[in-house]
Each structure stands twice: as structure tokens, then as C-alpha cells.
PDB file of N, CA and C in Angstrom:
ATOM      1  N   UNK A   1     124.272 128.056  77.834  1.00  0.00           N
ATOM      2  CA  UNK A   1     123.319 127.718  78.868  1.00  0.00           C
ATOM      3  C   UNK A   1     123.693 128.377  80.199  1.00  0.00           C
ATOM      4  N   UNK A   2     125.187 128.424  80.563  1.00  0.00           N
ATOM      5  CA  UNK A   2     125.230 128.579  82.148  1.00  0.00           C
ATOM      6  C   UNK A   2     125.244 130.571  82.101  1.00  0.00           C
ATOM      7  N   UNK A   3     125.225 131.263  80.884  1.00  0.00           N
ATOM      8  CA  UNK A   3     125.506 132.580  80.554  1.00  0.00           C
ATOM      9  C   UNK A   3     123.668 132.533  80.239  1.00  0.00           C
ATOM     10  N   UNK A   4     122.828 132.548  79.969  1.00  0.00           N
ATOM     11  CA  UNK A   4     121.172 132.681  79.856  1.00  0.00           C
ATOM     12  C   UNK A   4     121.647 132.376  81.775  1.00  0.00           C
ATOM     13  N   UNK A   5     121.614 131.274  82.292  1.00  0.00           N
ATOM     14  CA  UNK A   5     121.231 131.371  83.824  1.00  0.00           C
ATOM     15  C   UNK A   5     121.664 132.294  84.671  1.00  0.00           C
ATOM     16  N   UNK A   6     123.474 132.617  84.187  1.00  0.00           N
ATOM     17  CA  UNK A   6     123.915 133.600  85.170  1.00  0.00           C
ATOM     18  C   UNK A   6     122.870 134.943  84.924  1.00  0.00           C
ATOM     19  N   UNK A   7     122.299 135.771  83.820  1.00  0.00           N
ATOM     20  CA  UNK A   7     121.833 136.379  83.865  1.00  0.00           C
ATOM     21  C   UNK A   7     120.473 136.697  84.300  1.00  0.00           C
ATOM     22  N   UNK A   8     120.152 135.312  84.449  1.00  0.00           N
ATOM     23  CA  UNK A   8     118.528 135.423  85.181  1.00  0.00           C
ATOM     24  C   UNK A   8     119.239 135.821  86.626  1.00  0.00           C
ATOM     25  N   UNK A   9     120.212 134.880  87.096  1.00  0.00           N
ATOM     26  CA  UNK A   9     120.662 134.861  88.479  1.00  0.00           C
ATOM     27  C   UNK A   9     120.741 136.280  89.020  1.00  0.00           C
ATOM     28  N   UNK A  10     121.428 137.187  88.059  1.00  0.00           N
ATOM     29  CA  UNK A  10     121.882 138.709  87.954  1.00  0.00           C
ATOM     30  C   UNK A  10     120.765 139.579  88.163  1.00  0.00           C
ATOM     31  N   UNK A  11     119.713 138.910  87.175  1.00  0.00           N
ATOM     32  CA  UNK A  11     118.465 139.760  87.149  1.00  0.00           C
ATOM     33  C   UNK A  11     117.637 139.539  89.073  1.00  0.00           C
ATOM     34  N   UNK A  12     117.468 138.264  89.125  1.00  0.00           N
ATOM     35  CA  UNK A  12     116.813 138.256  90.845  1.00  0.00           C
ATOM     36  C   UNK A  12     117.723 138.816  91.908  1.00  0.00           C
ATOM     37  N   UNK A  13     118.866 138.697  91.732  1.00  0.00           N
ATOM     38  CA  UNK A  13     119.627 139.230  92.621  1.00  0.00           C
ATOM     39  C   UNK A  13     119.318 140.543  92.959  1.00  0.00           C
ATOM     40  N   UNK A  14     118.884 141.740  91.810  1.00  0.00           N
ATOM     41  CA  UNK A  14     118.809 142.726  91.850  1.00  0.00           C
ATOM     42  C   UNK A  14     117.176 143.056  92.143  1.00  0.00           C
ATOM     43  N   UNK A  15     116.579 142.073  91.713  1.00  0.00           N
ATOM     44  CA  UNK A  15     114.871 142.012  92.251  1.00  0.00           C
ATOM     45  C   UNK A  15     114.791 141.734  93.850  1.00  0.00           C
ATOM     46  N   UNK A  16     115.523 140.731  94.462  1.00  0.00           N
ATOM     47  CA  UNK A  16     115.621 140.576  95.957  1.00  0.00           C
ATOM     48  C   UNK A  16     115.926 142.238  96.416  1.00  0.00           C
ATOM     49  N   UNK A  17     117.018 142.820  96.007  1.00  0.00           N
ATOM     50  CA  UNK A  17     117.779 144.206  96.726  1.00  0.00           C
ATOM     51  C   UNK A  17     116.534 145.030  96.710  1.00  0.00           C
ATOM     52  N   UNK A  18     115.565 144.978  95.160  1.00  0.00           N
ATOM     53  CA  UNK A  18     114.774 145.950  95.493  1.00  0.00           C
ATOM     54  C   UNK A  18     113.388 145.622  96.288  1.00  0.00           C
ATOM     55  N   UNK A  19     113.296 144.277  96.493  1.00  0.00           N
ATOM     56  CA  UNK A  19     112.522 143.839  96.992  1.00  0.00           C
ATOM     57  C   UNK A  19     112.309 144.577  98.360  1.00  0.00           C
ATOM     58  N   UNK A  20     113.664 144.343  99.096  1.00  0.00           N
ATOM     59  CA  UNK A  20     113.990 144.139  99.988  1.00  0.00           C
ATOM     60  C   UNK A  20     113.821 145.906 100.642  1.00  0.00           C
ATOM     61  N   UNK A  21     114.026 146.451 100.017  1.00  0.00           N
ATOM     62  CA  UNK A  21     114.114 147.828  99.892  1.00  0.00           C
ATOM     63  C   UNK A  21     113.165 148.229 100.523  1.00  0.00           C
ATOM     64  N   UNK A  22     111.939 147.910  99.606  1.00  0.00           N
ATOM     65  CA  UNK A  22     110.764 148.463  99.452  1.00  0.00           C
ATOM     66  C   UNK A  22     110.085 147.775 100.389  1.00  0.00           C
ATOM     67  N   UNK A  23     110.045 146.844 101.123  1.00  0.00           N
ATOM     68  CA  UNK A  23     109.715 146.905 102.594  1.00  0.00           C
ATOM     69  C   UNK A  23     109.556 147.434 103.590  1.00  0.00           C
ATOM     70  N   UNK A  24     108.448 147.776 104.538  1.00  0.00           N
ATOM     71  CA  UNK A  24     108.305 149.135 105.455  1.00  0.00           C
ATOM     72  C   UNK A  24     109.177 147.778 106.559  1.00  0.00           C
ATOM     73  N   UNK A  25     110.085 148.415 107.243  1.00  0.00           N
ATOM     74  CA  UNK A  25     110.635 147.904 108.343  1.00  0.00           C
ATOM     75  C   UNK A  25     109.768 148.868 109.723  1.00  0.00           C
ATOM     76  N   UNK A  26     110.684 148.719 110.750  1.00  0.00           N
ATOM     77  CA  UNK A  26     109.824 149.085 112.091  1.00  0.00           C
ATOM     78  C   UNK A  26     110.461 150.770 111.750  1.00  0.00           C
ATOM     79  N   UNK A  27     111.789 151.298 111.232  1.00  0.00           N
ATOM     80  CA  UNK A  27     112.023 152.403 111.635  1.00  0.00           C
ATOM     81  C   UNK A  27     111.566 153.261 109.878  1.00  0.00           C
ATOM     82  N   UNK A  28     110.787 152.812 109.216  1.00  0.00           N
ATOM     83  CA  UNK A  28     110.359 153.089 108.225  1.00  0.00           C
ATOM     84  C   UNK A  28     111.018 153.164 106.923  1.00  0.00           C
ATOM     85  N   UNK A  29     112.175 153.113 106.889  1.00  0.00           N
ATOM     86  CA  UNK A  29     112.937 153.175 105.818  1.00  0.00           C
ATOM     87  C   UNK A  29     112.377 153.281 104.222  1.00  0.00           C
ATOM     88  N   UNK A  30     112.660 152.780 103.536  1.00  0.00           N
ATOM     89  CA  UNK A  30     111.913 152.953 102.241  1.00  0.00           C
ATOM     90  C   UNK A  30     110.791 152.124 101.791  1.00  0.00           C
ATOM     91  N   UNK A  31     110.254 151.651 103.001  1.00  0.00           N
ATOM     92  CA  UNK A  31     108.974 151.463 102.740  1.00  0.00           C
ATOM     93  C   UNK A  31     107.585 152.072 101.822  1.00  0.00           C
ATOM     94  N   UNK A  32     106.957 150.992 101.048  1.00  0.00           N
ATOM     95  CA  UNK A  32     105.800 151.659 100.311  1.00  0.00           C
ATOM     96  C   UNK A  32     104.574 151.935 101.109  1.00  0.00           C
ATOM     97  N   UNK A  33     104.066 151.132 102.246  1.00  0.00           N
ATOM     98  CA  UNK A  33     103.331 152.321 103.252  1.00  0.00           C
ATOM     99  C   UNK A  33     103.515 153.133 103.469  1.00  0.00           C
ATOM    100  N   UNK A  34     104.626 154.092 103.865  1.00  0.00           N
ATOM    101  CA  UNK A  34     104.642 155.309 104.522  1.00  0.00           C
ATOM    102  C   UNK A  34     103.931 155.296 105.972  1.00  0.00           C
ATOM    103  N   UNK A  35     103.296 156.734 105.434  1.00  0.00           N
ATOM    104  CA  UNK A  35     102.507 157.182 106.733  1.00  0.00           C
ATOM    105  C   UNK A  35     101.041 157.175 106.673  1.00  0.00           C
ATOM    106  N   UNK A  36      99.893 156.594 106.942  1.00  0.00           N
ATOM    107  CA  UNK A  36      98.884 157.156 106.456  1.00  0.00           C
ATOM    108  C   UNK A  36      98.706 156.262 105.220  1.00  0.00           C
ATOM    109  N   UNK A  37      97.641 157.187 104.398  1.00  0.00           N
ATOM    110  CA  UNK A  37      97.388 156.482 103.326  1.00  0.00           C
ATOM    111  C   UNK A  37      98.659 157.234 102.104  1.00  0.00           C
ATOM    112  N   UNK A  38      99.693 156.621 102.329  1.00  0.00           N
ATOM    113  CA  UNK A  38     100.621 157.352 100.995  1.00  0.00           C
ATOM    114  C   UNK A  38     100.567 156.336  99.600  1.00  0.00           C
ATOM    115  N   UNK A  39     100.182 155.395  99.793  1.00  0.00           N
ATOM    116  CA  UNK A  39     100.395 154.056  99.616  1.00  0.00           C
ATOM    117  C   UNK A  39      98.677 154.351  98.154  1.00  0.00           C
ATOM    118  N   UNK A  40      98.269 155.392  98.461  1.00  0.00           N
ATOM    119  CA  UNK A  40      96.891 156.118  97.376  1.00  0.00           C
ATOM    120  C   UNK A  40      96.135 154.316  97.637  1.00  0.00           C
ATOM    121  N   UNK A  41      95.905 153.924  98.648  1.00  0.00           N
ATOM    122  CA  UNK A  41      94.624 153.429  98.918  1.00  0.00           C
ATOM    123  C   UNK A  41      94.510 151.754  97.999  1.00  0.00           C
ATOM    124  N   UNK A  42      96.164 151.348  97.653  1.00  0.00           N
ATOM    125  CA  UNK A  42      96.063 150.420  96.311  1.00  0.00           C
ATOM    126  C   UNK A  42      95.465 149.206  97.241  1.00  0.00           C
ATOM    127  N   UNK A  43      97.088 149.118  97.726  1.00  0.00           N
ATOM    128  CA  UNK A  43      96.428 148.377  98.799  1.00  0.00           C
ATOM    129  C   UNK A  43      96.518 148.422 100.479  1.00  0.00           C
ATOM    130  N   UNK A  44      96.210 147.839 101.336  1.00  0.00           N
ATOM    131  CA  UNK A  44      95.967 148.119 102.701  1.00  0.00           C
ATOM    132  C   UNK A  44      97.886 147.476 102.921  1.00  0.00           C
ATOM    133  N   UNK A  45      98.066 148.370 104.687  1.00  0.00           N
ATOM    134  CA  UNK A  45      99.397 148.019 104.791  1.00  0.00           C
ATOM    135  C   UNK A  45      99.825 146.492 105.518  1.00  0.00           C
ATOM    136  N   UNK A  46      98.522 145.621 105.392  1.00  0.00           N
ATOM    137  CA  UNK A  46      98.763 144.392 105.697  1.00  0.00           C
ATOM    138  C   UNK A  46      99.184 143.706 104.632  1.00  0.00           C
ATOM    139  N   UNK A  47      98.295 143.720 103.812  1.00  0.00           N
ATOM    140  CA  UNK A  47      98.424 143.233 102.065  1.00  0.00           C
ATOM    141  C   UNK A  47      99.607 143.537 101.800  1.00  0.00           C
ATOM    142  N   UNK A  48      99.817 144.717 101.875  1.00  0.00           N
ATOM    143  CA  UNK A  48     101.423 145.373 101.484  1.00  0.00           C
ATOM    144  C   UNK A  48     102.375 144.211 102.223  1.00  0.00           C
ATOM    145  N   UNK A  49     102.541 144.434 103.326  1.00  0.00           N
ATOM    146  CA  UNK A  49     103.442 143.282 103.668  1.00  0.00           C
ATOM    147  C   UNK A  49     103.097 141.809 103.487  1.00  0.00           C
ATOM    148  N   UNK A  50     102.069 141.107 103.372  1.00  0.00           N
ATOM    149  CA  UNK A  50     101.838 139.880 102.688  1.00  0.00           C
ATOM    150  C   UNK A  50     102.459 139.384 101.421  1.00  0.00           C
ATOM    151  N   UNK A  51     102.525 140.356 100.756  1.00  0.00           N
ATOM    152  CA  UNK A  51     102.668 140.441  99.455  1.00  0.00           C
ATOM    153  C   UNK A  51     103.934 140.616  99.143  1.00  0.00           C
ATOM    154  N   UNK A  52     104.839 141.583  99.824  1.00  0.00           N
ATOM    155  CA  UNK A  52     106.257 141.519  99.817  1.00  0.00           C
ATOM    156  C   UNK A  52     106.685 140.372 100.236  1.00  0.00           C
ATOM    157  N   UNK A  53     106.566 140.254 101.581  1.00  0.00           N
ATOM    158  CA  UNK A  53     107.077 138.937 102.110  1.00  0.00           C
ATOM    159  C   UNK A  53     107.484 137.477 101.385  1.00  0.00           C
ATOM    160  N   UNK A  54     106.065 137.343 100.770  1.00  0.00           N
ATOM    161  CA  UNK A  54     105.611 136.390  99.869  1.00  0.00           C
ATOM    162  C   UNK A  54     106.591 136.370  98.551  1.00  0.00           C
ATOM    163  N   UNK A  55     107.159 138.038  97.974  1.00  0.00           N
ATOM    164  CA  UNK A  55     107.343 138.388  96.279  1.00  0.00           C
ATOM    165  C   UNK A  55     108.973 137.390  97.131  1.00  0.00           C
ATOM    166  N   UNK A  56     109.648 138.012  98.247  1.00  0.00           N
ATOM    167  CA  UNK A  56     110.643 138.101  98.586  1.00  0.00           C
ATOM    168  C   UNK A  56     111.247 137.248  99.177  1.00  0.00           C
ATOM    169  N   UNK A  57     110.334 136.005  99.654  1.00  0.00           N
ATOM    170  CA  UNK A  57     110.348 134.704  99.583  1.00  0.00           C
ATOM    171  C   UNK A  57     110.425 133.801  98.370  1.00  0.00           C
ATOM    172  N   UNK A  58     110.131 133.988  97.430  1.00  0.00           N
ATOM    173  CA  UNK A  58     109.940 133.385  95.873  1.00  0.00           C
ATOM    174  C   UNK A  58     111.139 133.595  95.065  1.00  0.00           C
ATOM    175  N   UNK A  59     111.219 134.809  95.723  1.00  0.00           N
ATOM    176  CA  UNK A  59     113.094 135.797  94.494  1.00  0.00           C
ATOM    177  C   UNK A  59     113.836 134.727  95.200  1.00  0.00           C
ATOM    178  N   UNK A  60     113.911 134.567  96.389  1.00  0.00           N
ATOM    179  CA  UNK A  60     114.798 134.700  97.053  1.00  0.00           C
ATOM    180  C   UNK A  60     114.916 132.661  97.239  1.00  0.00           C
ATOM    181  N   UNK A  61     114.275 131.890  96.840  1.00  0.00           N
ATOM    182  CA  UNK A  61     114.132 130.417  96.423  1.00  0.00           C
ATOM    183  C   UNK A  61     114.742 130.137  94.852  1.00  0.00           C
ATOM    184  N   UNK A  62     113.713 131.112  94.295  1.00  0.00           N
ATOM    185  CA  UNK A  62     114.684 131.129  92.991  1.00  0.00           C
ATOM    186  C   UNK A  62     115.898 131.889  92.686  1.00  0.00           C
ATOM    187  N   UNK A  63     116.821 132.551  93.331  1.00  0.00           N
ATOM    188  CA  UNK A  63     118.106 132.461  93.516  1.00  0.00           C
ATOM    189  C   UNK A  63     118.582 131.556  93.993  1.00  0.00           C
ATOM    190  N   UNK A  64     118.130 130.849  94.994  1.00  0.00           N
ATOM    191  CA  UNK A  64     118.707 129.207  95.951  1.00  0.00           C
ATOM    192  C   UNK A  64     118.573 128.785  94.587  1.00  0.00           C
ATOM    193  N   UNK A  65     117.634 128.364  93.493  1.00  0.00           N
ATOM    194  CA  UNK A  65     117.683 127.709  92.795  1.00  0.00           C
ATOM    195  C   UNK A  65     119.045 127.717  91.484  1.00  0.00           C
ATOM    196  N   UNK A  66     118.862 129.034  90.998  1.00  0.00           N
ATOM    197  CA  UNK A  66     119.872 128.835  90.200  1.00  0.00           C
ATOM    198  C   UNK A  66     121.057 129.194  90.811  1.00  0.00           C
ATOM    199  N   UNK A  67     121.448 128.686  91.869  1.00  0.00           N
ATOM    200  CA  UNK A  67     122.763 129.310  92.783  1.00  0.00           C
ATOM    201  C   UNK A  67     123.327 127.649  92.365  1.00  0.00           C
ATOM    202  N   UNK A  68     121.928 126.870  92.670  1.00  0.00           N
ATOM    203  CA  UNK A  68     122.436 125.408  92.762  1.00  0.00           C
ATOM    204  C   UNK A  68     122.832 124.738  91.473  1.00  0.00           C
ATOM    205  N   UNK A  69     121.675 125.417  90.217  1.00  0.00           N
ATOM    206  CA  UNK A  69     122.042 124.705  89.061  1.00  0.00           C
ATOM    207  C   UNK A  69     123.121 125.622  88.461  1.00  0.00           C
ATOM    208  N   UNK A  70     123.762 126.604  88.794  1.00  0.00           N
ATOM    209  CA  UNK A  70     124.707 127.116  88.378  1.00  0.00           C
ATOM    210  C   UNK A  70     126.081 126.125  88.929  1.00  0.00           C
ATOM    211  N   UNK A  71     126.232 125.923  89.983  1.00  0.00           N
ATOM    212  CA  UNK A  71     127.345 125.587  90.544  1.00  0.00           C
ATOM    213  C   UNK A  71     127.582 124.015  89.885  1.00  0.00           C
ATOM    214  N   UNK A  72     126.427 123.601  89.835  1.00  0.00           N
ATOM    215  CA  UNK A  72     126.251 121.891  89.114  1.00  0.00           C
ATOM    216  C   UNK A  72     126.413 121.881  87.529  1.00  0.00           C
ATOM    217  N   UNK A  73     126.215 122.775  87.312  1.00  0.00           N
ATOM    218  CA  UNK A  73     126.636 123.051  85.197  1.00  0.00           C
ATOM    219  C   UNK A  73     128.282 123.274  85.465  1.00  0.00           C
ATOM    220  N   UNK A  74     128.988 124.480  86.586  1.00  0.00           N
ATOM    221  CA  UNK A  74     130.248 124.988  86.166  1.00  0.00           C
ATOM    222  C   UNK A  74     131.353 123.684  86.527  1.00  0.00           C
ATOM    223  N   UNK A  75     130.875 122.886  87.154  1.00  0.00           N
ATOM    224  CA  UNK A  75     131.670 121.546  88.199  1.00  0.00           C
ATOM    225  C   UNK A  75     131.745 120.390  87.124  1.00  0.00           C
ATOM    226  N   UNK A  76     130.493 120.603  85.551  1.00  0.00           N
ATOM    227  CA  UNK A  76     130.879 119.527  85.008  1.00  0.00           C
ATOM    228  C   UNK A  76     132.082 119.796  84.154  1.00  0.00           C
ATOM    229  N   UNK A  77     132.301 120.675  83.735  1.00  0.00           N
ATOM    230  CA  UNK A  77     133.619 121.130  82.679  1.00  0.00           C
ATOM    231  C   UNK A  77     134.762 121.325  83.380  1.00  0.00           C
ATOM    232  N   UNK A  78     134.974 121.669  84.605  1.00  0.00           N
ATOM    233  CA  UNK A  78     136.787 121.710  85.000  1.00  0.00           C
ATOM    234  C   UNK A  78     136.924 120.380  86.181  1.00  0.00           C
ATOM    235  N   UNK A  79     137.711 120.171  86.415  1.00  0.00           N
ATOM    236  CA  UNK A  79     138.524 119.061  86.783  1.00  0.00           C
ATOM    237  C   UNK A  79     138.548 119.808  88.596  1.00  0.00           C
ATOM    238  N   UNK A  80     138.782 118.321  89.363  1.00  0.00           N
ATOM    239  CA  UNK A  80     138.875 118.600  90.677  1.00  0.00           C
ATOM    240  C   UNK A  80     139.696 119.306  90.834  1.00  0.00           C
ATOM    241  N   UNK A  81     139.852 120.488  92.510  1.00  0.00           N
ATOM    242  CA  UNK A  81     141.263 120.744  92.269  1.00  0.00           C
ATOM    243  C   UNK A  81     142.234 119.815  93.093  1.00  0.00           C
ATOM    244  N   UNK A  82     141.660 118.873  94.002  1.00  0.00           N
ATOM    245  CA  UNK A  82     142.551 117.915  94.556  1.00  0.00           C
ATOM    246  C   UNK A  82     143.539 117.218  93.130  1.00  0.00           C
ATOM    247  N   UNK A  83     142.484 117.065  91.986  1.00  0.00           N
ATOM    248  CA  UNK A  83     143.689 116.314  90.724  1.00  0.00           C
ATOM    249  C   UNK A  83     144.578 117.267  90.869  1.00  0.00           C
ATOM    250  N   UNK A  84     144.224 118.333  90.398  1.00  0.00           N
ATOM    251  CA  UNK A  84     145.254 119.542  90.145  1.00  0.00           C
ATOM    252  C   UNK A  84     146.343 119.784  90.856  1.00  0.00           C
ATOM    253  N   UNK A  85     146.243 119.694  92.225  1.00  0.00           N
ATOM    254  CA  UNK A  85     147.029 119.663  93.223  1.00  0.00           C
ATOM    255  C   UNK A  85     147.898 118.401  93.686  1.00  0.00           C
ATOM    256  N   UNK A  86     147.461 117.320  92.920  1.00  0.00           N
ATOM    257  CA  UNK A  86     148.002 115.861  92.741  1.00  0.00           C
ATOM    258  C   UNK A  86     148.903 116.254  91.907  1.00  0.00           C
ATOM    259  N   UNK A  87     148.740 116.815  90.567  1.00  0.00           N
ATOM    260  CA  UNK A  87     149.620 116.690  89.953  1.00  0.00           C
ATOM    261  C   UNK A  87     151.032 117.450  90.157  1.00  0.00           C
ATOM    262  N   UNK A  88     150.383 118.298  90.591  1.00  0.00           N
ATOM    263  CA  UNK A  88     151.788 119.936  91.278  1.00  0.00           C
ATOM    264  C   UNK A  88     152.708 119.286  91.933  1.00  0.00           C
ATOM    265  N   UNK A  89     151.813 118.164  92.731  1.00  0.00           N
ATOM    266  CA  UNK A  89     152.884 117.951  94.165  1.00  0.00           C
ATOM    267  C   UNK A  89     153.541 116.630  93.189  1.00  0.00           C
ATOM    268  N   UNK A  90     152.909 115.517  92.371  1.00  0.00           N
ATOM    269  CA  UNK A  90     153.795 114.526  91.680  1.00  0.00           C
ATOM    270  C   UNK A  90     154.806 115.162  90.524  1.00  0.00           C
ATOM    271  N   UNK A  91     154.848 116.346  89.845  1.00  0.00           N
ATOM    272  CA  UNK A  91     155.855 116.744  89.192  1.00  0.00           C
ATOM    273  C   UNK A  91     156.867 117.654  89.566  1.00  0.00           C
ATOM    274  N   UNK A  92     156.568 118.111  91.087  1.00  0.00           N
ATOM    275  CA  UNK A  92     157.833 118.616  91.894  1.00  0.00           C
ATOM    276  C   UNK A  92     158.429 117.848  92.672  1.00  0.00           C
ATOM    277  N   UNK A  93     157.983 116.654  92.896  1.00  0.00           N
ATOM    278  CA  UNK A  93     158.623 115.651  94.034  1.00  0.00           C
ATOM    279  C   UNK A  93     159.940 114.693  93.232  1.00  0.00           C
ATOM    280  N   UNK A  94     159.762 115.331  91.713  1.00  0.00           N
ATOM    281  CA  UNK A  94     160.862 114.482  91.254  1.00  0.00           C
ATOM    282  C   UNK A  94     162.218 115.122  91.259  1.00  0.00           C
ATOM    283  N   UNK A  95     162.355 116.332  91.279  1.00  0.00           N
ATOM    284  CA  UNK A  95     163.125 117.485  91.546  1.00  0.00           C
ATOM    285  C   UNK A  95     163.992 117.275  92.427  1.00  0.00           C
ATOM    286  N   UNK A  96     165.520 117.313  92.350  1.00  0.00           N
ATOM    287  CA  UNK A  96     166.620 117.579  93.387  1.00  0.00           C
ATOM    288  C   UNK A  96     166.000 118.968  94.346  1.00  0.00           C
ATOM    289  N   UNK A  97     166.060 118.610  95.536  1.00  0.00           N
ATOM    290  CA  UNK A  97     165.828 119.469  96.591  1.00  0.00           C
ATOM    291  C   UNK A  97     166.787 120.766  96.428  1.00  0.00           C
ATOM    292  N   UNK A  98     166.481 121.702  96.276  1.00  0.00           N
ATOM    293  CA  UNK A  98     167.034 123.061  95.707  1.00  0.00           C
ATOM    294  C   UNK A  98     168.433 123.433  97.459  1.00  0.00           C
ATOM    295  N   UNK A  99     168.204 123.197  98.587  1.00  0.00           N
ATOM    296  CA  UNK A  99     169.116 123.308  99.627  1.00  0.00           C
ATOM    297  C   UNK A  99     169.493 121.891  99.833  1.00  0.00           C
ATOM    298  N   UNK A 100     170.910 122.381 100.295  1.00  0.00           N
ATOM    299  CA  UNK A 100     171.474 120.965 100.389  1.00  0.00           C
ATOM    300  C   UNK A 100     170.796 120.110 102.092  1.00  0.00           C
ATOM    301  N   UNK A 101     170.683 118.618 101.655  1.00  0.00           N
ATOM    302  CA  UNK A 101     170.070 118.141 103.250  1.00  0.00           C
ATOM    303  C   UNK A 101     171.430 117.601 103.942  1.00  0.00           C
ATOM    304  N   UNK A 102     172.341 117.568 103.346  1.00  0.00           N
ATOM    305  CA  UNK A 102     173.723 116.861 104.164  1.00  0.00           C
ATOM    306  C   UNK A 102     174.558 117.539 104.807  1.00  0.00           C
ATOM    307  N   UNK A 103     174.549 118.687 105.525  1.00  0.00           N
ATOM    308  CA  UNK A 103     175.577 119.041 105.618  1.00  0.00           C
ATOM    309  C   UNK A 103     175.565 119.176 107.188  1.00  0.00           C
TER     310      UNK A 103
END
């Protein structure tokens, strides 16, 4: 189960990057408007950004999502690490102190 989620997780992660990509910013970068009509008329460059915004808002919830049910599946199978660290410090505290304190 948590190996099917990590890989969806894997898969949006890489849908956000290109999402994100393909956004016309202000200094044009790899934007799918361009200049003009480069964009062959699909759709207008408002739509264009509606529509990203929107795709890149949705990726980007459903990563929040399985960010959350990932972390809540991996937390039920291992142990706190405060136990863990309980135990380190109760099976060295029985130990003769390695330098001497008397001298």
C-alpha cells in the first residue's frame, strides 16, 4: 500500500515541476503562450493561465494529500524515537562510568 502511494506521490511531484514549467511567468520563460499566437489559437492566453493555475493547484493538494497519508501509514509500523532513545539512555546508565569521578 504505502509503495502504490509513494509512486503516485513520485508521479505528481513530477506533474507539479512540469506544471510549473509550463507556465508563462512575467519574464517568459517556458511558457505555452509565447508571443503572439504560438499557442496555434487552442486556447486564448487567459484560459491558458486559468487552467494552469487551476491544473497546479489540484497537483499540488494532491501531493499535500498523499504527503499526509504517507507519513500516517509509515508512523504506524516503527516505534517512537523518544522509546528508542529511552532505551539507549536506560541500558547505558547501568554501566561503570568509563573515567574515574574520584580523584
Amino acid at each position: 500500500m504505502i509503495t502504490f502511494i509513494l509512486v503516485i506521490h513520485v508521479v505528481l511531484a513530477i506533474c507539479i515541476i512540469c506544471a510549473v514549467l509550463l507556465q508563462k511567468s512575467e519574464g517568459g520563460g517556458l511558457g505555452i503562450g509565447g508571443s503572439g499566437n504560438a499557442g496555434g489559437g487552442f486556447m486564448t492566453a487567459r484560459g491558458t493561465a486559468n487552467f494552469m493555475t487551476k491544473l497546479t493547484a489540484f497537483l499540488g493538494g494532491c501531493f499535500f494529500l498523499t504527503s499526509i497519508i504517507l507519513a500516517l501509514l509509515s508512523s504506524q509500523d516503527s516505534k517512537s524515537i523518544a522509546t528508542e532513545v529511552n532505551k539507549t539512555i536506560e541500558s547505558s546508565s547501568d554501566k561503570e562510568p568509563s573515567v574515574p569521578l574520584g580523584n
